[in-house]
C-alpha atoms as a PDB file:
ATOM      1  CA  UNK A   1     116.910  95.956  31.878  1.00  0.00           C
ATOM      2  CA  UNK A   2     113.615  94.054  32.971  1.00  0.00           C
ATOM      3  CA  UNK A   3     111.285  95.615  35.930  1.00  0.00           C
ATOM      4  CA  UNK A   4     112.625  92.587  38.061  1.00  0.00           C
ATOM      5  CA  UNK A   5     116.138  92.687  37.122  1.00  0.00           C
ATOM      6  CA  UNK A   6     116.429  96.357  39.036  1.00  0.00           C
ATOM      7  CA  UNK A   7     114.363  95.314  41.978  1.00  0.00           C
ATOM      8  CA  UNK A   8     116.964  92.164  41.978  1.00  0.00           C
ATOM      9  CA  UNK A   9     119.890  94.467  41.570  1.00  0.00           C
ATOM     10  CA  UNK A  10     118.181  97.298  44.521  1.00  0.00           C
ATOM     11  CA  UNK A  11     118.413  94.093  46.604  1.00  0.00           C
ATOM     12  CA  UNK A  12     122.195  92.742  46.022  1.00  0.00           C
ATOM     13  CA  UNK A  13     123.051  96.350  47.000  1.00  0.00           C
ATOM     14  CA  UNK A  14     121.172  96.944  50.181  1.00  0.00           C
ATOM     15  CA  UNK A  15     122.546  93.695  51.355  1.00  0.00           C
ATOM     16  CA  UNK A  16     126.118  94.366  50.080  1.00  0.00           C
ATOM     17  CA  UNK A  17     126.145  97.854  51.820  1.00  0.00           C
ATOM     18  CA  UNK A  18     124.746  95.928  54.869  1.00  0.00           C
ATOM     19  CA  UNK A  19     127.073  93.229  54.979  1.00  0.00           C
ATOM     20  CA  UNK A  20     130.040  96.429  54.998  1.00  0.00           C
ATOM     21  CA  UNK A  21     127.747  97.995  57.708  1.00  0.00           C
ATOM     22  CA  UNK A  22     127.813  94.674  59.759  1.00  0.00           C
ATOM     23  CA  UNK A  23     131.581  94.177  59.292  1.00  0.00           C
ATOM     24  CA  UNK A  24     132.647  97.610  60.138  1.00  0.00           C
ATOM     25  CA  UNK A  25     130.279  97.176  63.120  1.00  0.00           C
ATOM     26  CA  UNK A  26     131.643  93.834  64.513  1.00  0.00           C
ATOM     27  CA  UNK A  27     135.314  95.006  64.494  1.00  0.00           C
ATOM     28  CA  UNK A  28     134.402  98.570  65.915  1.00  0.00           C
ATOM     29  CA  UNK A  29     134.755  97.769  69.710  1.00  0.00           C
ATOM     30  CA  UNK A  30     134.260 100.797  72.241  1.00  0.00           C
ATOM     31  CA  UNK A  31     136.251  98.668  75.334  1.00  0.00           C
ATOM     32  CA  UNK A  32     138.509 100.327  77.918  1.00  0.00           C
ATOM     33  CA  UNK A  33     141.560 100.756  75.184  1.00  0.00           C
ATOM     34  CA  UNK A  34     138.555 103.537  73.172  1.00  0.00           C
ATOM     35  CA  UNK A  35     137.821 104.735  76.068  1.00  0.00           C
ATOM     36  CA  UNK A  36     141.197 105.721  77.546  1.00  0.00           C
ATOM     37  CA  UNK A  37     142.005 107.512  74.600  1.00  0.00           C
ATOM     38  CA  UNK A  38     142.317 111.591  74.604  1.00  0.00           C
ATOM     39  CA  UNK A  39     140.009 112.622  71.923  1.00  0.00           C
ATOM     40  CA  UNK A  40     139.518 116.244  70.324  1.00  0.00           C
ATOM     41  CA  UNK A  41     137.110 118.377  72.260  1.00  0.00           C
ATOM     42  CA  UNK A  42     135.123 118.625  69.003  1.00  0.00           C
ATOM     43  CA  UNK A  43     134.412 114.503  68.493  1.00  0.00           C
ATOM     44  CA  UNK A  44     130.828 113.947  68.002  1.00  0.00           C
ATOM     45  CA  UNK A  45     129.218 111.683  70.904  1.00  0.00           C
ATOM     46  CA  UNK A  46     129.425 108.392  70.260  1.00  0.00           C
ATOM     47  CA  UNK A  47     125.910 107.485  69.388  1.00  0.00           C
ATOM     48  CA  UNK A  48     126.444 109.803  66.283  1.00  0.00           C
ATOM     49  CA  UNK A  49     128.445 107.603  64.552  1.00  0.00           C
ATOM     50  CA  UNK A  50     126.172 105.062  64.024  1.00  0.00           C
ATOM     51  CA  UNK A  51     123.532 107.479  63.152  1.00  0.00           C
ATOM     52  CA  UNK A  52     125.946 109.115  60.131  1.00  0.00           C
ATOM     53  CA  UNK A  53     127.381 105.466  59.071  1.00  0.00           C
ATOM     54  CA  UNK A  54     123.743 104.217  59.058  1.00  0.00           C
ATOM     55  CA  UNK A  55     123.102 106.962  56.517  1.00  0.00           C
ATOM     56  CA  UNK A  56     126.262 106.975  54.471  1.00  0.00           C
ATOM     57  CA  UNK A  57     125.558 103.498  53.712  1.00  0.00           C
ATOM     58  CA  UNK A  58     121.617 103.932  52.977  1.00  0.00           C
ATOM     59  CA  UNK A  59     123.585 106.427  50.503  1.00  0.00           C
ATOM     60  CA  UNK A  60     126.264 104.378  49.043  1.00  0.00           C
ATOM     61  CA  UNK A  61     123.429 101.141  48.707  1.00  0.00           C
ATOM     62  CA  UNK A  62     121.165 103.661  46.299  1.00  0.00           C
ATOM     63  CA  UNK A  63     123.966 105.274  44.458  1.00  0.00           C
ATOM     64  CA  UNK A  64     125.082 101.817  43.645  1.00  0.00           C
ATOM     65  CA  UNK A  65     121.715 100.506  42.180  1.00  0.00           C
ATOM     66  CA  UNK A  66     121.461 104.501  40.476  1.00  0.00           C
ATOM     67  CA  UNK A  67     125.166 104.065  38.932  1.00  0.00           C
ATOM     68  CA  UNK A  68     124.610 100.045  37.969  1.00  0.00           C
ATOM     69  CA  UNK A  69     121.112 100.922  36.239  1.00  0.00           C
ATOM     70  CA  UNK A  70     122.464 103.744  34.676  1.00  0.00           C
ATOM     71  CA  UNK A  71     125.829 102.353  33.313  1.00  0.00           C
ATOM     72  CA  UNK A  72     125.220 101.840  29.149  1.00  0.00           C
ATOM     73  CA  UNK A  73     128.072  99.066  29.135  1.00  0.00           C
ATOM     74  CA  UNK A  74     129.242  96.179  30.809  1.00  0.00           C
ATOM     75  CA  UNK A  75     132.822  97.254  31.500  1.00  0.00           C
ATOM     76  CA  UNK A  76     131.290 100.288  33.393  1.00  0.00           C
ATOM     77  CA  UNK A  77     128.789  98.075  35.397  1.00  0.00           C
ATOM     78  CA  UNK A  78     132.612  96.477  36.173  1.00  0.00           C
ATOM     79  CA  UNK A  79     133.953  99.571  36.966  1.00  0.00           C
ATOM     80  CA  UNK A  80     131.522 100.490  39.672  1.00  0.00           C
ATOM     81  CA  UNK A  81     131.619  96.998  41.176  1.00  0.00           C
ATOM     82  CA  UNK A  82     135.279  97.471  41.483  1.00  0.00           C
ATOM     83  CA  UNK A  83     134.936 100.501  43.062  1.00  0.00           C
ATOM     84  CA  UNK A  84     132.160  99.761  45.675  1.00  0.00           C
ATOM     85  CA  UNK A  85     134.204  96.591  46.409  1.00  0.00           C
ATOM     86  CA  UNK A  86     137.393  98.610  46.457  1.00  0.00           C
ATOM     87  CA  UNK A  87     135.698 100.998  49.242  1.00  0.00           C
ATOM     88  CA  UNK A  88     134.392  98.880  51.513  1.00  0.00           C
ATOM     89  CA  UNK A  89     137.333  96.785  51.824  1.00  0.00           C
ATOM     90  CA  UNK A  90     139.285 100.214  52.686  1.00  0.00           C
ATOM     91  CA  UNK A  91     136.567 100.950  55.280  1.00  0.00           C
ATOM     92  CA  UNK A  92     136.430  97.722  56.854  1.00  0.00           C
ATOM     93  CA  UNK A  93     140.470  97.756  57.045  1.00  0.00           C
ATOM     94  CA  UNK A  94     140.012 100.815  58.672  1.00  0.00           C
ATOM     95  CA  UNK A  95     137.832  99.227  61.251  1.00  0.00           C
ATOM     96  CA  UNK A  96     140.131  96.633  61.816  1.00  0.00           C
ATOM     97  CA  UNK A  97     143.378  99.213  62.239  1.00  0.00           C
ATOM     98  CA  UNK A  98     141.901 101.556  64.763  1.00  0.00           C
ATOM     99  CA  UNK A  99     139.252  99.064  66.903  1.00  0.00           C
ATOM    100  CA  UNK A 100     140.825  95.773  66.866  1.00  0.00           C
ATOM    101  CA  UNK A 101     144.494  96.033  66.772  1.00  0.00           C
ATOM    102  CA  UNK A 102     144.361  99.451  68.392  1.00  0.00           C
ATOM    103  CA  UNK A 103     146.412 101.057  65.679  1.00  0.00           C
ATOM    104  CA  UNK A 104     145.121 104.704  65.233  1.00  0.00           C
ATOM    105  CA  UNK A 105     148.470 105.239  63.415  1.00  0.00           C
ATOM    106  CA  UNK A 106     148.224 102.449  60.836  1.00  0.00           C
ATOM    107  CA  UNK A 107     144.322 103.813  60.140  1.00  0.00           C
ATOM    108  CA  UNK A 108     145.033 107.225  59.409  1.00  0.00           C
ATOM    109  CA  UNK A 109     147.060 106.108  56.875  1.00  0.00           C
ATOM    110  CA  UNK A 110     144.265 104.024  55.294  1.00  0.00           C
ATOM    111  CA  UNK A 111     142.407 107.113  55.510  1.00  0.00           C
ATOM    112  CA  UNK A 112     144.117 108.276  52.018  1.00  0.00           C
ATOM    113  CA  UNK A 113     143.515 105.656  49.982  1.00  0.00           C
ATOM    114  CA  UNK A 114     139.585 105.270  51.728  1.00  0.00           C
ATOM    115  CA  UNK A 115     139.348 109.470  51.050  1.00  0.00           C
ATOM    116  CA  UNK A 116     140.543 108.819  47.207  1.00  0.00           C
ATOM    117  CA  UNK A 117     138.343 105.330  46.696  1.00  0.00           C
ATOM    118  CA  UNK A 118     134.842 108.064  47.750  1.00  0.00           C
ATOM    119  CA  UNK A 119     135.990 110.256  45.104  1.00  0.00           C
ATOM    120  CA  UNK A 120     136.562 108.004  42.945  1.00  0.00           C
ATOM    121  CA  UNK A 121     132.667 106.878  43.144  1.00  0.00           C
ATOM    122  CA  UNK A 122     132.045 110.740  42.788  1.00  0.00           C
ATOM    123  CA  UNK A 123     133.876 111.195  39.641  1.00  0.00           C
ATOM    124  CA  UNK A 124     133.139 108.211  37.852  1.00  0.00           C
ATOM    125  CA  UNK A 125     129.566 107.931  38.619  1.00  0.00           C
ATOM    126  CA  UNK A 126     128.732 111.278  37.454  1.00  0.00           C
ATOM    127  CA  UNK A 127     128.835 109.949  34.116  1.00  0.00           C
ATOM    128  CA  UNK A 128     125.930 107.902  34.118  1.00  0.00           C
ATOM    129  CA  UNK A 129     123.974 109.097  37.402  1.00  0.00           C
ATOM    130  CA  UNK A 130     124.747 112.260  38.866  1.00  0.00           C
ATOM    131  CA  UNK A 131     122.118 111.919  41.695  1.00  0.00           C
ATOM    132  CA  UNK A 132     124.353 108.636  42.662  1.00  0.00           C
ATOM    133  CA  UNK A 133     127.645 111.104  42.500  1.00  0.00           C
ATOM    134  CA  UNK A 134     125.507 113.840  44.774  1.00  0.00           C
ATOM    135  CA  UNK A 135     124.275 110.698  47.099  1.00  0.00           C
ATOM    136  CA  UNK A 136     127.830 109.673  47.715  1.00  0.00           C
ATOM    137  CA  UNK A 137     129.202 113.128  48.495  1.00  0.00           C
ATOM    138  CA  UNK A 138     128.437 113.485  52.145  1.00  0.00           C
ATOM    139  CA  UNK A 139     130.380 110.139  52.708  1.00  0.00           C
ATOM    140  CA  UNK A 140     133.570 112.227  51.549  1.00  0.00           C
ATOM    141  CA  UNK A 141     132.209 114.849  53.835  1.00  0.00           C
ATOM    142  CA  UNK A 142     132.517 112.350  56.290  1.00  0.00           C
ATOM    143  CA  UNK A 143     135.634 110.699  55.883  1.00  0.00           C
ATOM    144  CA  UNK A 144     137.217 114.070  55.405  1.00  0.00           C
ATOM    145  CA  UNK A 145     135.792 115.177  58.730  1.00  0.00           C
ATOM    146  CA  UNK A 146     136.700 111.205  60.077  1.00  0.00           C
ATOM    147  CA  UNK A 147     140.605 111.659  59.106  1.00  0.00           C
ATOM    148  CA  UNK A 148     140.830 115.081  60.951  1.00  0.00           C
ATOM    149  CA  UNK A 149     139.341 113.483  63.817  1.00  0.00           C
ATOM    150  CA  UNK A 150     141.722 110.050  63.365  1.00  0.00           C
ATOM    151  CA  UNK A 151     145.306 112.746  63.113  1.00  0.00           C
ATOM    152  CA  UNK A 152     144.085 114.768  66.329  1.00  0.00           C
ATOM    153  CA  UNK A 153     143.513 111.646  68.204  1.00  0.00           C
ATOM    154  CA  UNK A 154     147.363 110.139  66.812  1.00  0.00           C
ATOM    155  CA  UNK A 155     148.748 113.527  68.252  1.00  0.00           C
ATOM    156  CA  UNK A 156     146.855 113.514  71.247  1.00  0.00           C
ATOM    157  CA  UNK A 157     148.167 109.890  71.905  1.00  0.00           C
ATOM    158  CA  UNK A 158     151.483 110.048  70.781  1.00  0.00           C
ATOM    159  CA  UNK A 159     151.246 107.591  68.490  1.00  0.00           C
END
């Protein structure tokens, strides 16, 4: 692949993991319904969040350009696309369950198929770049630690 080809491909990804960013952000709405929730003594502060998503996706935008450089064939460059794709949708969805139709229930069941899609982009990715596989790790660090904090904050609610 040609010197400018990878710059062009670094770019697509930054502004794909972006454009996730942006979307989760938009939907993710801390109004009165967020706020009258009871949430586990151990959530991290608010702020945090977009501190640790700001990463993750810094992560998941270099681990894509690692993984689509370093895939031999054209059916795995598919593969990864798929999966990236596959990902984001499940973490915007996620967005949309819990912030704007204030379903904490119907996201913590999106949770499963969100935890699988990250380890999905582990195991397949380690293949052809492990640093991408090692780069995407904390995000199923985070989701792990994300669907504790979604079931306390069902139980909590009673919903």
């Amino acid at each position: 692949m040609s010197f400018l080809r990878r710059w062009q491909s670094l770019i697509i990804c930054i502004f794909a993991s972006v454009a996730c960013a942006s979307t989760g952000a938009f939907l993710t709405k801390l109004d009165d319904w967020y706020f009258s929730l009871n949430q586990p003594s151990w959530k991290p502060p608010d702020p945090a969040f977009g501190l640790i998503w700001s990463l993750i996706f810094s992560f998941c935008a270099a681990a894509a350009w690692l993984s689509w450089n370093s895939a031999r064939t054209h059916k795995r460059k598919m593969l990864y696309l798929t999966l990236y794709v596959l990902n984001g949708g499940l973490n915007i969805l996620w967005s949309y369950l819990y912030f704007t139709l204030h379903r904490p229930d119907w996201s913590l069941i999106d949770c499963i198929p969100l935890w699988l899609s990250v380890l999905s982009l582990i195991v397949f990715q380690w293949r052809d770049s492990k640093t991408a596989s090692i780069l995407i790790s904390p995000y199923l660090v985070w989701v792990t630690i994300a669907t504790a904090l979604n079931w306390q904050t069902v139980v909590l609610n009673g919903f």
